[in-house]
Structures are given as C-alpha cells and as structure tokens.
PDB file of N, CA and C in Angstrom:
ATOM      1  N   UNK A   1      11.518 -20.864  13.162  1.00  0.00           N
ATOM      2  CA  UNK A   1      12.630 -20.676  12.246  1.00  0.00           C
ATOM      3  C   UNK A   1      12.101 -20.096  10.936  1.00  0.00           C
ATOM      4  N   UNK A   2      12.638 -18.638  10.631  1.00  0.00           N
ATOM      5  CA  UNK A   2      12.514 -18.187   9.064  1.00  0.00           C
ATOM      6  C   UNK A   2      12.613 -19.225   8.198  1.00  0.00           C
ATOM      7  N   UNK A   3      11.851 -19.363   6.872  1.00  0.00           N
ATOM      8  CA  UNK A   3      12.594 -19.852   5.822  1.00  0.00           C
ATOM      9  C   UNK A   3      13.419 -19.063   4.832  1.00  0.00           C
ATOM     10  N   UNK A   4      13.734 -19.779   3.971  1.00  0.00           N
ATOM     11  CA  UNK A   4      14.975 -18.369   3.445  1.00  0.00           C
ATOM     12  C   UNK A   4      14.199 -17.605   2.549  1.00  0.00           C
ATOM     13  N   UNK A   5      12.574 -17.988   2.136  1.00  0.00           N
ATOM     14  CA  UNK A   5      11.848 -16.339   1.577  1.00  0.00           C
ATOM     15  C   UNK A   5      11.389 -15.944   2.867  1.00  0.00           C
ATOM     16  N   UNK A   6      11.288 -15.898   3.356  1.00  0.00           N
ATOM     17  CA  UNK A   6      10.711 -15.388   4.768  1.00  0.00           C
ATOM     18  C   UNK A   6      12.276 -13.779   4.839  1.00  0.00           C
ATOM     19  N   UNK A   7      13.156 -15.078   5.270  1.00  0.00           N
ATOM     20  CA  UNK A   7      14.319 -14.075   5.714  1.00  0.00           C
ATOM     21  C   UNK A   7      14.797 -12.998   4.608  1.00  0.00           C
ATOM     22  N   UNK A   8      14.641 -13.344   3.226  1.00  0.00           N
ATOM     23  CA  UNK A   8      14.832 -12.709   1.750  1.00  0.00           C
ATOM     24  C   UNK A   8      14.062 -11.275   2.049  1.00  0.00           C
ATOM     25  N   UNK A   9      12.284 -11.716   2.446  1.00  0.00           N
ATOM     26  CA  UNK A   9      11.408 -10.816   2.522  1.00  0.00           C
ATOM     27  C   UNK A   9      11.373  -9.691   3.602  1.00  0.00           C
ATOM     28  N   UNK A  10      12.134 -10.041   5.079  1.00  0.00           N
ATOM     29  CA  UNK A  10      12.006  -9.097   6.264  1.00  0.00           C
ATOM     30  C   UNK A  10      13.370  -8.374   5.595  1.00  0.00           C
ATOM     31  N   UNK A  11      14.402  -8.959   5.384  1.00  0.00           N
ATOM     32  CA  UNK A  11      15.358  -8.020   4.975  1.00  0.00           C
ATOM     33  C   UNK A  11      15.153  -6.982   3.690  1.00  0.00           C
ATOM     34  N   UNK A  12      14.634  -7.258   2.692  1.00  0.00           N
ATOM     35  CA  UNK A  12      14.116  -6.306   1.974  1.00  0.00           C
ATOM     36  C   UNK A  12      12.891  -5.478   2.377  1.00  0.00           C
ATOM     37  N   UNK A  13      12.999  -5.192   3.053  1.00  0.00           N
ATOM     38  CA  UNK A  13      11.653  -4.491   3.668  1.00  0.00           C
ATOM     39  C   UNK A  13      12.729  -3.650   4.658  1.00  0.00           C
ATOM     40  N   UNK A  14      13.452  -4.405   5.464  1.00  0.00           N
ATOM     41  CA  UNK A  14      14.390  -3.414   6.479  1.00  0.00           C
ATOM     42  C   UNK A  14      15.192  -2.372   5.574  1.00  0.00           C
ATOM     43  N   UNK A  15      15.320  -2.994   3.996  1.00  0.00           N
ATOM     44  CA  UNK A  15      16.758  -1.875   3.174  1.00  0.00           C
ATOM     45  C   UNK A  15      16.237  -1.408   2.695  1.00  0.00           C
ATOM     46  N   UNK A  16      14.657  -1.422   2.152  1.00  0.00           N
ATOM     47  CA  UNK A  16      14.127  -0.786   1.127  1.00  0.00           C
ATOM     48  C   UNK A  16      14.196   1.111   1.403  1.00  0.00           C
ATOM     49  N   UNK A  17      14.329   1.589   0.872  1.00  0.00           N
ATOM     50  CA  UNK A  17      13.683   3.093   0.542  1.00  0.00           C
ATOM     51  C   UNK A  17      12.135   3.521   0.939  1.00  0.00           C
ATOM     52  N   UNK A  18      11.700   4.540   1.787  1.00  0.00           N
ATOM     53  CA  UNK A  18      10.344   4.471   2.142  1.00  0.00           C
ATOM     54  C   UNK A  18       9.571   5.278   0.728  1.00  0.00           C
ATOM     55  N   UNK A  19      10.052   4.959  -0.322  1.00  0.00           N
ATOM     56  CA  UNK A  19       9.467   5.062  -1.360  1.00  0.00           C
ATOM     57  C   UNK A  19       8.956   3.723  -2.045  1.00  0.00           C
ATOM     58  N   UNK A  20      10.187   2.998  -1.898  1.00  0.00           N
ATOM     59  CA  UNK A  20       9.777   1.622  -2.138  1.00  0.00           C
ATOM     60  C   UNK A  20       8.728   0.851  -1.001  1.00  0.00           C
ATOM     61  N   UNK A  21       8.995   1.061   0.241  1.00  0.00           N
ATOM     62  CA  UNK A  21       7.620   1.005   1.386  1.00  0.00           C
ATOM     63  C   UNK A  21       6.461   1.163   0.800  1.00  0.00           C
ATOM     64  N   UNK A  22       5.988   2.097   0.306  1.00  0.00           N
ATOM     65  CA  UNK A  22       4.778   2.211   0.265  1.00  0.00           C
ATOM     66  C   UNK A  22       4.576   1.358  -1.284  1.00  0.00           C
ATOM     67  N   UNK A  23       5.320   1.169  -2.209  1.00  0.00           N
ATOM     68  CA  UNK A  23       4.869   0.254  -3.352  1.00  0.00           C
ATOM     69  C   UNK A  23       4.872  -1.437  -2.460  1.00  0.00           C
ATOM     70  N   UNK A  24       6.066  -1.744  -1.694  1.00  0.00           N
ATOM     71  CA  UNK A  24       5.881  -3.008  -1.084  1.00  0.00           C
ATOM     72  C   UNK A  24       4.048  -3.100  -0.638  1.00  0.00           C
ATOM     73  N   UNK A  25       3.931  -1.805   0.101  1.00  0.00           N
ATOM     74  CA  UNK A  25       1.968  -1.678   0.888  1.00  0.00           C
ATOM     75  C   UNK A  25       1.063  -1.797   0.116  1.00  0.00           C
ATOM     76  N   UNK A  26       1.712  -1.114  -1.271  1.00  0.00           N
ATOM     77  CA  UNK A  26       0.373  -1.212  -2.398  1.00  0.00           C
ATOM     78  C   UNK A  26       0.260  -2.841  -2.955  1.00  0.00           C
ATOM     79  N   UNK A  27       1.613  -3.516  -3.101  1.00  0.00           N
ATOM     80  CA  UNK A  27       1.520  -4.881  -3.249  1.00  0.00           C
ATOM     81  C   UNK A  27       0.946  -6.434  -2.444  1.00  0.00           C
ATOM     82  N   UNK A  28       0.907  -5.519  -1.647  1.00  0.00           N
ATOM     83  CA  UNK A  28       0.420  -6.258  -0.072  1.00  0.00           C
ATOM     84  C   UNK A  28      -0.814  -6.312  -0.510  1.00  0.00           C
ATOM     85  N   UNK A  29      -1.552  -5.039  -0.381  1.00  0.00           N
ATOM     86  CA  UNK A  29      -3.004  -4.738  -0.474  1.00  0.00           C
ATOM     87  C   UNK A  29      -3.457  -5.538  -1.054  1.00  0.00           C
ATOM     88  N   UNK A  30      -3.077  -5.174  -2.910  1.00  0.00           N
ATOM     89  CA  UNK A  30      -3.726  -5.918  -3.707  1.00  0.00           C
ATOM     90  C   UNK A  30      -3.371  -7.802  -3.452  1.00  0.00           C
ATOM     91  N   UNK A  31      -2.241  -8.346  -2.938  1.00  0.00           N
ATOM     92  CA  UNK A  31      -2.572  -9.615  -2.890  1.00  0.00           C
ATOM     93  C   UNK A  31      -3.582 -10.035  -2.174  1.00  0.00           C
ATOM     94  N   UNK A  32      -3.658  -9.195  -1.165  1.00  0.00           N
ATOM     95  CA  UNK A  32      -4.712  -9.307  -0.033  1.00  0.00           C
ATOM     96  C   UNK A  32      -5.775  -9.163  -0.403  1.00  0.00           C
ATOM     97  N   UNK A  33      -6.507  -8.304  -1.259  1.00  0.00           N
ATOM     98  CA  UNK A  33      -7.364  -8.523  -2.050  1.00  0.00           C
ATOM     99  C   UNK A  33      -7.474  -9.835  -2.879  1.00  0.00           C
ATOM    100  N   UNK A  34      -6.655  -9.874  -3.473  1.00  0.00           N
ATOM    101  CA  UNK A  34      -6.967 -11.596  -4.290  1.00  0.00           C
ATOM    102  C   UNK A  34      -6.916 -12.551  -3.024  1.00  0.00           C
ATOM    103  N   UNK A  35      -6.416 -12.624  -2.180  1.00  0.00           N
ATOM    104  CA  UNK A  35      -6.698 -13.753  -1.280  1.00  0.00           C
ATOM    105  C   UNK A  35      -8.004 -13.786  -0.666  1.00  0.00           C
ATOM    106  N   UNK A  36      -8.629 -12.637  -0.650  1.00  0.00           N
ATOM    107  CA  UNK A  36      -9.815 -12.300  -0.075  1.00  0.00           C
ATOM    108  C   UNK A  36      -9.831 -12.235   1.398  1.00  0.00           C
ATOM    109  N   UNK A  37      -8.616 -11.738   1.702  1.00  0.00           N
ATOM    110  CA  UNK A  37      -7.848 -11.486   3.186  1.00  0.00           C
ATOM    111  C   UNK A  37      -7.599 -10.327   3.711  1.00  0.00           C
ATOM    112  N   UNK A  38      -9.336  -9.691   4.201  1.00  0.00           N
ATOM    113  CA  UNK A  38      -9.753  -8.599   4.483  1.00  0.00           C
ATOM    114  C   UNK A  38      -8.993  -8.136   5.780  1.00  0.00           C
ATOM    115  N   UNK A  39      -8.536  -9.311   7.106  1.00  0.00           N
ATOM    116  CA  UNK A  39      -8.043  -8.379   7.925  1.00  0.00           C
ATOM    117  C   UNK A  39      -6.726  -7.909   7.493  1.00  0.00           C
ATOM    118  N   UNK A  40      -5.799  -8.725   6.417  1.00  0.00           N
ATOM    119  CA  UNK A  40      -4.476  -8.141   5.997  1.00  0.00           C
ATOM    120  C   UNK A  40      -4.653  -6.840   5.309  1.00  0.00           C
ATOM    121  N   UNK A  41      -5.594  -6.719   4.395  1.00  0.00           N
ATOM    122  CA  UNK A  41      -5.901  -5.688   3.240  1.00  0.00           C
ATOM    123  C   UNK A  41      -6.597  -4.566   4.412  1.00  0.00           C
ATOM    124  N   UNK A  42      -6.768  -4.545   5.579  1.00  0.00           N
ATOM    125  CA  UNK A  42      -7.361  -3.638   7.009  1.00  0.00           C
ATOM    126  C   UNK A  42      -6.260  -3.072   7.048  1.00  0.00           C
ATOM    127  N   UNK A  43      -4.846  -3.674   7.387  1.00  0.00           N
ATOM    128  CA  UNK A  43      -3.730  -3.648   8.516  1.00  0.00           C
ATOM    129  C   UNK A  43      -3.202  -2.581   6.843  1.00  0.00           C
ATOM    130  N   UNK A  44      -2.957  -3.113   6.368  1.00  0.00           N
ATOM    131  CA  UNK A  44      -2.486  -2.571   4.593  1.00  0.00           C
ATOM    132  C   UNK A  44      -2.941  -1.132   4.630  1.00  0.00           C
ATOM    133  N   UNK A  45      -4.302  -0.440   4.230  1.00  0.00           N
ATOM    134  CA  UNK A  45      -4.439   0.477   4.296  1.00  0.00           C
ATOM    135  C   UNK A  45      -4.492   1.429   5.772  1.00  0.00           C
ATOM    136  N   UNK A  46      -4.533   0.929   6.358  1.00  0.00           N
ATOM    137  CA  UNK A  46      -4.096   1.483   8.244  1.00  0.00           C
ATOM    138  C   UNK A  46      -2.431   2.025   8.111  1.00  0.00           C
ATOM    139  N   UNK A  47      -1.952   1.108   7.325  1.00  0.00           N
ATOM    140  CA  UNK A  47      -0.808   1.741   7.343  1.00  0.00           C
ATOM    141  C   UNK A  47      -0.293   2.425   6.471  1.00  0.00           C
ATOM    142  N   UNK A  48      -1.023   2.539   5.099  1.00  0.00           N
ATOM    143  CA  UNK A  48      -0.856   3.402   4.002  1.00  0.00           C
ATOM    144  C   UNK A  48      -1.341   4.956   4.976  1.00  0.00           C
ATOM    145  N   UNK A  49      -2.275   4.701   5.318  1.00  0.00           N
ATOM    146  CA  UNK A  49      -3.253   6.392   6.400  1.00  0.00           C
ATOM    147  C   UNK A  49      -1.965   6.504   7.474  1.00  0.00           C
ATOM    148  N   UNK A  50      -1.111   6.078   7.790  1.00  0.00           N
ATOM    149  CA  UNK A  50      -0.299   6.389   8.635  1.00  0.00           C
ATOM    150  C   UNK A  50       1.033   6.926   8.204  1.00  0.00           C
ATOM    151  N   UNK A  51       1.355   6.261   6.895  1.00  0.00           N
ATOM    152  CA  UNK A  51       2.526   6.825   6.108  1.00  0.00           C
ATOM    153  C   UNK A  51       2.526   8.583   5.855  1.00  0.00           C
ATOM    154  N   UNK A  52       1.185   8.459   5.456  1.00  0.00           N
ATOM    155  CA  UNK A  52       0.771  10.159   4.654  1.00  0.00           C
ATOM    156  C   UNK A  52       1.698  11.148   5.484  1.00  0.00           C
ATOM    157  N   UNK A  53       1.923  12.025   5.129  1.00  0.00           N
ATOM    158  CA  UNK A  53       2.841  13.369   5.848  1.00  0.00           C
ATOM    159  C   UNK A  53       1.604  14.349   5.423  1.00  0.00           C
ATOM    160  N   UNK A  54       0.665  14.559   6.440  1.00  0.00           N
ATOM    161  CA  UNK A  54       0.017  16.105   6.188  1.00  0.00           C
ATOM    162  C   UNK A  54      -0.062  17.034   5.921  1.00  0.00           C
ATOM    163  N   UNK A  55       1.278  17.289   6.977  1.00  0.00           N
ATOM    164  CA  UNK A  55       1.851  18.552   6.923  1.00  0.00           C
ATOM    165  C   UNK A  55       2.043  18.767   5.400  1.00  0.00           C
ATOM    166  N   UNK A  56       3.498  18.423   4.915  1.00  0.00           N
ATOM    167  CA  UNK A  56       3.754  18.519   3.369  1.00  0.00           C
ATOM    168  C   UNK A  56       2.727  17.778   2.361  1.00  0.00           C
ATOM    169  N   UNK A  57       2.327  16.769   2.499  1.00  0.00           N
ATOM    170  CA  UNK A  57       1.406  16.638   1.607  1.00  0.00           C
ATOM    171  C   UNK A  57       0.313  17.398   0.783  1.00  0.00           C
ATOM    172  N   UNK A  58       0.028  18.219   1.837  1.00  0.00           N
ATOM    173  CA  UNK A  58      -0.838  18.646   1.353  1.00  0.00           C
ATOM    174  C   UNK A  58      -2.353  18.591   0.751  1.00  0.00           C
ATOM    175  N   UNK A  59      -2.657  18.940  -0.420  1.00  0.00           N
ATOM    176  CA  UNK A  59      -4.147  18.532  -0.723  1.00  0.00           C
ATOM    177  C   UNK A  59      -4.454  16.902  -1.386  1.00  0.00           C
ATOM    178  N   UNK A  60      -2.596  16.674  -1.713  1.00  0.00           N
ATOM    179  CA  UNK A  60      -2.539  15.201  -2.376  1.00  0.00           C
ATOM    180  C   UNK A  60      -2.876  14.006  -1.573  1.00  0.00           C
ATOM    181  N   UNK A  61      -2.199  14.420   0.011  1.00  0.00           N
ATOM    182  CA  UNK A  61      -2.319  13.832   0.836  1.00  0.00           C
ATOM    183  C   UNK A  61      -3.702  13.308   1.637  1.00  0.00           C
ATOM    184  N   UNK A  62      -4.767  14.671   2.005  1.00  0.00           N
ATOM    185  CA  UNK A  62      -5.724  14.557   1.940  1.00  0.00           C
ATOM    186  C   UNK A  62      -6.521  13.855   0.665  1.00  0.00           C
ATOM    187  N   UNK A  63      -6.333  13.910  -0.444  1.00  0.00           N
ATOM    188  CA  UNK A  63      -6.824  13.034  -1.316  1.00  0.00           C
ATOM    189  C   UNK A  63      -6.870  11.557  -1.044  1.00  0.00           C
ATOM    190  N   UNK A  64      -5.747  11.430  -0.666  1.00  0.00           N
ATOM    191  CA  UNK A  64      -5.125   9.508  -0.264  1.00  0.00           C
ATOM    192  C   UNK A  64      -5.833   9.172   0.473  1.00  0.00           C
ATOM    193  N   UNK A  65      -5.817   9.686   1.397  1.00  0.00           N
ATOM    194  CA  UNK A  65      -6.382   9.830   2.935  1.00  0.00           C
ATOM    195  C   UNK A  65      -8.072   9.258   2.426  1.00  0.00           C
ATOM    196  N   UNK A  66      -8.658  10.485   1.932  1.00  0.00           N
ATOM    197  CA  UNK A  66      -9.821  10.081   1.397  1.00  0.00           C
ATOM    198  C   UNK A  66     -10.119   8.954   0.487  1.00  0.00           C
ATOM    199  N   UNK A  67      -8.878   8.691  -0.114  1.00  0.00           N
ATOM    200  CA  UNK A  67      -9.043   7.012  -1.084  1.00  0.00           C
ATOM    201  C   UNK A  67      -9.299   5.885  -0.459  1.00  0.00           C
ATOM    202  N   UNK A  68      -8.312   5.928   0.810  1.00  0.00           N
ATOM    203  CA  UNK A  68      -8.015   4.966   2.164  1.00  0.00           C
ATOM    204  C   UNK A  68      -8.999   4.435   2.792  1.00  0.00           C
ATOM    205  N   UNK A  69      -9.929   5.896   3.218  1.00  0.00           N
ATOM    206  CA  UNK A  69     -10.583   5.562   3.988  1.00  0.00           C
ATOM    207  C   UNK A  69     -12.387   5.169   3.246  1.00  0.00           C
ATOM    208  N   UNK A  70     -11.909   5.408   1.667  1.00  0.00           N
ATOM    209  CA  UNK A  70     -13.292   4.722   1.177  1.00  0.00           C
ATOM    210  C   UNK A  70     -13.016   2.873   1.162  1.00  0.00           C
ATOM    211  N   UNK A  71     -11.469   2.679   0.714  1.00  0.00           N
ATOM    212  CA  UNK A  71     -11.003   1.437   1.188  1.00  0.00           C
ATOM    213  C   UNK A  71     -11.761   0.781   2.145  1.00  0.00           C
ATOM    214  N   UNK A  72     -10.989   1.534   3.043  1.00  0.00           N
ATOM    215  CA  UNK A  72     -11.351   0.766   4.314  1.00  0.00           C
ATOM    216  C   UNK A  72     -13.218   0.610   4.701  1.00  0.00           C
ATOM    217  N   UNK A  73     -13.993   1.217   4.025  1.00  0.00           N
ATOM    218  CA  UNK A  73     -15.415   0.995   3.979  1.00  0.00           C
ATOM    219  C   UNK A  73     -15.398  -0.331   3.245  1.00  0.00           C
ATOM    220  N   UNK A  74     -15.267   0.078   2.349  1.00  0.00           N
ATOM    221  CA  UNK A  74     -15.368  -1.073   1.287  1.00  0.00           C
ATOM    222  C   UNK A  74     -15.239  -2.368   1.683  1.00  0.00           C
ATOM    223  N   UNK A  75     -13.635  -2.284   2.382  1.00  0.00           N
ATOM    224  CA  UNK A  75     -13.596  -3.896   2.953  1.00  0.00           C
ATOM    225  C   UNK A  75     -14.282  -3.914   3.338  1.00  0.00           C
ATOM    226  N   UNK A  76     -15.303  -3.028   4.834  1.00  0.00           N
ATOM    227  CA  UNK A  76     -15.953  -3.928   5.597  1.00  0.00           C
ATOM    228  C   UNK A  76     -17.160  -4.197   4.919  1.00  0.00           C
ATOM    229  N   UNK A  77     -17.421  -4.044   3.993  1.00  0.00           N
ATOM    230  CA  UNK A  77     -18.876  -4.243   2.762  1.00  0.00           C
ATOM    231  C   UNK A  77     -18.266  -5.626   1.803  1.00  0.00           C
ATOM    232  N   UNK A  78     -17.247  -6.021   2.218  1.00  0.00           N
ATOM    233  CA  UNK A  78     -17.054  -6.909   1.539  1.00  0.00           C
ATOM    234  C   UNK A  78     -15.898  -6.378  -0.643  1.00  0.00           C
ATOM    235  N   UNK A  79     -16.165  -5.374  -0.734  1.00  0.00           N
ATOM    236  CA  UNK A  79     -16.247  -4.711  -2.203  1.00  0.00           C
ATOM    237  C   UNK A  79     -14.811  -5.109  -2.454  1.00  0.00           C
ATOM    238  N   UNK A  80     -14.146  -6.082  -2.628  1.00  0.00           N
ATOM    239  CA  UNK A  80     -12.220  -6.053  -2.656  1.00  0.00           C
ATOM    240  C   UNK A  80     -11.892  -6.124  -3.725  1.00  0.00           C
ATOM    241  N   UNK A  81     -12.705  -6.744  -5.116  1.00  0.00           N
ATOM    242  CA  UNK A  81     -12.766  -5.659  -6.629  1.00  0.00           C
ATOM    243  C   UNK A  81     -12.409  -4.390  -6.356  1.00  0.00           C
ATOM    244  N   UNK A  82     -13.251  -3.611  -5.870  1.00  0.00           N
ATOM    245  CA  UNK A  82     -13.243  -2.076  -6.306  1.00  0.00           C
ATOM    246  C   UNK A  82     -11.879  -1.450  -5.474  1.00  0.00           C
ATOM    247  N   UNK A  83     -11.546  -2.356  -4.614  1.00  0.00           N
ATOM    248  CA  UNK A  83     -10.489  -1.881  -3.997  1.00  0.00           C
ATOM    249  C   UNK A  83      -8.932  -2.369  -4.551  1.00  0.00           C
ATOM    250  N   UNK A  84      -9.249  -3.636  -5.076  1.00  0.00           N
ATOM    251  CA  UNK A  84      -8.197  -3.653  -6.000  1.00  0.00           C
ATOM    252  C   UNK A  84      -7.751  -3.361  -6.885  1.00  0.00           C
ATOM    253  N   UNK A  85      -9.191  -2.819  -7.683  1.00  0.00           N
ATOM    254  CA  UNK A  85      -8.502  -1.692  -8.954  1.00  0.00           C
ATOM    255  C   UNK A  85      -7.876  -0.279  -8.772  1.00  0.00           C
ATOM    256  N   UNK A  86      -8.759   0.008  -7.497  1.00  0.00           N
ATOM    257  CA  UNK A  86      -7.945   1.458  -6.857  1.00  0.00           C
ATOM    258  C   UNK A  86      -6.816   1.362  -6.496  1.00  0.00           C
ATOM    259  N   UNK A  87      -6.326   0.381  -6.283  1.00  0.00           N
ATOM    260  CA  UNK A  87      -4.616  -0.095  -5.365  1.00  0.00           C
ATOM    261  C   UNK A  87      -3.966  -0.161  -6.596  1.00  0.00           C
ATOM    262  N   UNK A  88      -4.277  -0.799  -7.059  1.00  0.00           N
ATOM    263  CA  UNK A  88      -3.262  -0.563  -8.879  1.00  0.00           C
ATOM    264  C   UNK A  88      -2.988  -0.037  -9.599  1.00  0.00           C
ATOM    265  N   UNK A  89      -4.339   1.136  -9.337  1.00  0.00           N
ATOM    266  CA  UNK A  89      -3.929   2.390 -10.245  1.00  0.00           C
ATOM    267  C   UNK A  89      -3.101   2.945  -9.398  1.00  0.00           C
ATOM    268  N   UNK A  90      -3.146   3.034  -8.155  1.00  0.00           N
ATOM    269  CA  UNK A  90      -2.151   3.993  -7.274  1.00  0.00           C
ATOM    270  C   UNK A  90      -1.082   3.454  -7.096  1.00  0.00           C
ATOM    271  N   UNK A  91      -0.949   2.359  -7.589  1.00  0.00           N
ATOM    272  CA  UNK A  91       0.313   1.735  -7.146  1.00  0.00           C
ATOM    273  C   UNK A  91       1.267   2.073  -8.892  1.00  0.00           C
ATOM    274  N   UNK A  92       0.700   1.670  -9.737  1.00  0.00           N
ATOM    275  CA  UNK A  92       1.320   1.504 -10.781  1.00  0.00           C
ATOM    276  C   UNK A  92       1.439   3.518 -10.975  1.00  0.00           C
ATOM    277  N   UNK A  93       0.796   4.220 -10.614  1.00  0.00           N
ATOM    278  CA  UNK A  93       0.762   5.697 -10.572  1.00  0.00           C
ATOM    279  C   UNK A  93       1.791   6.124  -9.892  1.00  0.00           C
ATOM    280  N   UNK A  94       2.478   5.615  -8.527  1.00  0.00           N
ATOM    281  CA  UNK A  94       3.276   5.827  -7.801  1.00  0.00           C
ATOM    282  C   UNK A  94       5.074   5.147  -8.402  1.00  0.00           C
ATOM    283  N   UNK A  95       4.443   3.614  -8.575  1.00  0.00           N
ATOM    284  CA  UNK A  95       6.078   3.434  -9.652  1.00  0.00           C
ATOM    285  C   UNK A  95       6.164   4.695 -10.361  1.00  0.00           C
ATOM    286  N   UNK A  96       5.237   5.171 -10.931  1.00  0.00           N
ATOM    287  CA  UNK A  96       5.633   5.768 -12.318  1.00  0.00           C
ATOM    288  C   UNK A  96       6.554   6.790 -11.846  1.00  0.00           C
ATOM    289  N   UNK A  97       5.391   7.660 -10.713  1.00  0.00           N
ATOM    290  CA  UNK A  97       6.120   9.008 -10.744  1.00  0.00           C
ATOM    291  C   UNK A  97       7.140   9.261  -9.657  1.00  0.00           C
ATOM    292  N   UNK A  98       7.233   8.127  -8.529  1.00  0.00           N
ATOM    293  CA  UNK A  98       8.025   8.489  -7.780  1.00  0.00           C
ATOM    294  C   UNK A  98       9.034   7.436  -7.724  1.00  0.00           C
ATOM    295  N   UNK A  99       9.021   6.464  -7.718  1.00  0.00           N
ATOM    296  CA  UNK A  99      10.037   5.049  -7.254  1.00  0.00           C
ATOM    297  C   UNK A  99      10.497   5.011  -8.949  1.00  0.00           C
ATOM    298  N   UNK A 100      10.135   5.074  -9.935  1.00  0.00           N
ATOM    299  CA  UNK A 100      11.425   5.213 -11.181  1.00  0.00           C
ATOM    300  C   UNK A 100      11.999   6.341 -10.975  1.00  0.00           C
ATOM    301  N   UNK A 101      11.918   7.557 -10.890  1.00  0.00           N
ATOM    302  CA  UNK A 101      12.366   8.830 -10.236  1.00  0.00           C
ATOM    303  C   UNK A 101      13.477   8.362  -9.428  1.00  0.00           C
ATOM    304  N   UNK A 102      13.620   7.776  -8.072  1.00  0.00           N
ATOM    305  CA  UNK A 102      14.422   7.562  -7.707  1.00  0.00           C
ATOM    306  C   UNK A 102      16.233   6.776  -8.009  1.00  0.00           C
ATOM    307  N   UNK A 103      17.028   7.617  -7.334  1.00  0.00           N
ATOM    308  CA  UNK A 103      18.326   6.494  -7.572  1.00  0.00           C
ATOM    309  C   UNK A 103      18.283   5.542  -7.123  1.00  0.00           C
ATOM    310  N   UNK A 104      19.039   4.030  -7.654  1.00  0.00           N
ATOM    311  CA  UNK A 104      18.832   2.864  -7.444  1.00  0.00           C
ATOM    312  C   UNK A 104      19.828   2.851  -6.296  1.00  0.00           C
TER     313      UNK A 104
END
C-alpha cells in the first residue's frame, strides 16, 4: 500500500512536464549523493544519458553526455562530492534557463 507521499510523488512525476523530468533527475541525483546511494545516483544518471535527444541537441547534448558519463566514473571511484556539485550547477542552470521559461 502507497502512503499518501508515496502516491503525492508517482503522481507528480506522471503530470510533470519533461522539462520538469529532468529537474525531478537532477534532484534525485543529488539526494542520492547525500545519502551516499551510489546504485540510485547509477540509475539517476543512466537516465539523464537516455533523456538527451542527439539528434537536436546537438554539441550541448554531447557535452551532457560527456558530464554523465564522467559521473558515472566517479561514482564507481566512490567521488559523490564532485558529482554533487556538478548536479547543482546543472540543475540550478537548467531551472534557470529552461523550466522558469516555461508556462505553468
């Protein structure tokens, strides 16, 4: 049986905007980082590398891509500092320019 943040949390995730998706992923990450809950903060950026659009992305995309996958080193080195400051800048970089941008 859900509890009612449980059920609060799958439903905002089903209505959200896949703009708001990927800030929900960046929030994930970094808790996952403070928990020191490397296979969540795995599954986190696995699915940030899966979001990317190539095609249109472009060279930005490949950039991410390349952020991701120093991530994903990192965890397995243990490094979830260095990965949590990278998740915050990209996360708080991404509110800025794309999810305030958006209509509510």
């Amino acid at each position: 049986m859900y509890s009612a943040r449980q059920q609060y949390q799958q439903q905002s995730v089903q209505t959200a905007s896949p703009e708001k998706l990927i800030e929900k992923l960046y929030e994930a990450g970094i808790q996952a980082c403070h928990q020191e809950n490397r296979d969540t903060l795995r599954d986190v950026l696995m699915e940030l590398i899966k979001a990317l659009n190539m095609e249109e992305g472009g060279e930005l995309a490949e950039r991410l891509q390349g952020i991701y996958e120093f991530c994903l080193n990192e965890c397995a080195r243990g490094d979830l500092d260095t990965i949590r400051g990278l998740l915050e800048e990209l996360r708080d970089g991404w509110k800025q320019g794309v999810v305030e941008g958006q209509p509510a």
